[in-house]
Protein backbone atom coordinates (compact mmCIF):
# COMPACT_ATOMS: atom_id res chain seq x y z
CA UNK A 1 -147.89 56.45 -11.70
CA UNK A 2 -148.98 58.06 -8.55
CA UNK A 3 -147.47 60.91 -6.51
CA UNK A 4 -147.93 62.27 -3.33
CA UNK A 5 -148.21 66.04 -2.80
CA UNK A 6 -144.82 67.97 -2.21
CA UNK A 7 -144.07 68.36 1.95
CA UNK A 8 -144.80 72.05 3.42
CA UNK A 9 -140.96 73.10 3.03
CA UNK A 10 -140.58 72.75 -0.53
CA UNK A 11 -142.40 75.90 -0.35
CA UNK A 12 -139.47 77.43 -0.09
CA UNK A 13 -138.08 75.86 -3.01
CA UNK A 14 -141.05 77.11 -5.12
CA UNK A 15 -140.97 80.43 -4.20
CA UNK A 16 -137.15 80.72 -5.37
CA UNK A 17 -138.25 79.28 -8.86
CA UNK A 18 -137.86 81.37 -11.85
CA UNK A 19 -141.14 82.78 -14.01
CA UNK A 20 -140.70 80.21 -16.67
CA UNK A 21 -139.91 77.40 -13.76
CA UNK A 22 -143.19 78.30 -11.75
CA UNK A 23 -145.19 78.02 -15.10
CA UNK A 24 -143.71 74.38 -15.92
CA UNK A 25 -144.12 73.66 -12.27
CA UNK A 26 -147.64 74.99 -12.07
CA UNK A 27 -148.50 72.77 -14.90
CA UNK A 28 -147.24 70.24 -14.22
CA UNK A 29 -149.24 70.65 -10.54
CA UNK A 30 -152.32 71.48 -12.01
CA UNK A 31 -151.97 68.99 -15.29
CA UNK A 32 -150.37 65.24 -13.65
CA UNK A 33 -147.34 66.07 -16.17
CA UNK A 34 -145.97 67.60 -19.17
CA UNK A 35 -144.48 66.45 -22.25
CA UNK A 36 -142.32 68.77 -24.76
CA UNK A 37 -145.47 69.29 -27.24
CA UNK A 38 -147.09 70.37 -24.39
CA UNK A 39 -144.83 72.94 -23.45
CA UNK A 40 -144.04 74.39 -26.42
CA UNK A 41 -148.29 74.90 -27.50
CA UNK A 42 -149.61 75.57 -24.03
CA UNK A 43 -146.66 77.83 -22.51
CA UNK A 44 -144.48 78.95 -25.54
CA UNK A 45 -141.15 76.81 -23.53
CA UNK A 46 -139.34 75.31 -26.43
CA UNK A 47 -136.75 74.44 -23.73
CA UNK A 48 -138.44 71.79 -21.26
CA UNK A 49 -135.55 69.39 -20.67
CA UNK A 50 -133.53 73.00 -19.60
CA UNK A 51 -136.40 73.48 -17.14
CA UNK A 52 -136.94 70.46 -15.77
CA UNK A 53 -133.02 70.54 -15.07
CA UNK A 54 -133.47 74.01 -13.11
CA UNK A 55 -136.41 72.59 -11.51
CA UNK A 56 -134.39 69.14 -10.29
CA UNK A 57 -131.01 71.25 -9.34
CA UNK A 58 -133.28 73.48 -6.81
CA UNK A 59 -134.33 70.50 -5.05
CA UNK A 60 -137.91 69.59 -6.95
CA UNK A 61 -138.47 66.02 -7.03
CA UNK A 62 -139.06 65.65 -10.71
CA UNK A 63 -139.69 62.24 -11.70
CA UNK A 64 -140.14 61.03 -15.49
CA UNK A 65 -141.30 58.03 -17.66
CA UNK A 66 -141.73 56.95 -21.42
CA UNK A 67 -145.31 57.26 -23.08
CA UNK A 68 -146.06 55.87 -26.89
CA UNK A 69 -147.90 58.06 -28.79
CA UNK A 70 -149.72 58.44 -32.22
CA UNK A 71 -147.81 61.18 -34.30
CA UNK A 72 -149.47 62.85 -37.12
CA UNK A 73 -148.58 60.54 -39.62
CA UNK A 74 -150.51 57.84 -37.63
CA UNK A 75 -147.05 56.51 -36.33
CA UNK A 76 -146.07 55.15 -32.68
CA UNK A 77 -143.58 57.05 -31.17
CA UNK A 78 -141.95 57.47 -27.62
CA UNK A 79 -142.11 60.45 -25.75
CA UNK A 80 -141.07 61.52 -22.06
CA UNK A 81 -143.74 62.95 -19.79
CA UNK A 82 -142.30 64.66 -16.74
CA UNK A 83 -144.02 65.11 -13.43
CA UNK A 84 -143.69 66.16 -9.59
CA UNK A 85 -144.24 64.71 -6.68
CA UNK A 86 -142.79 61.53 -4.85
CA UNK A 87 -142.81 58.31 -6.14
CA UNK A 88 -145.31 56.16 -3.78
CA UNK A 89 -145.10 52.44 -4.26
């Protein structure tokens, strides 16, 4: 899905983020989205859907979908990738 960049004043918004908000927001920025796995290997956050909760209450337009993947036992399953920006149609 695509996404538009955030609008010069959610600047504001970022800068009142907590550490562990800016890092799941600057990954999500820098990555096109995050799923739990994700954040737990790549920045130790064992508590994304908390995050992404902070991240929606101070105004960040967080926007989600389902994705199946392969688990390790060679198995679909159904995870949620979360990502910013604005829906664009």
């Amino acid at each position: 899905m695509k996404t538009e960049k955030l609008e010069k004043g959610d600047k504001m918004k970022i800068d009142s983020l907590s550490a562990g908000e800016k890092r799941v927001y600057d990954f999500m920025e820098a990555n096109g989205g995050i799923t739990t796995l994700e954040a737990v290997q790549k920045l130790g956050c064992t508590r994304l859907s908390a995050r992404i909760f902070d991240l929606r209450s101070a105004g960040i337009p967080v926007y989600d979908e389902w994705e199946t993947v392969i688990n390790r036992y060679g198995e679909p399953c159904r995870v949620k990738r979360y990502y910013i920006g604005k829906k664009s149609k």
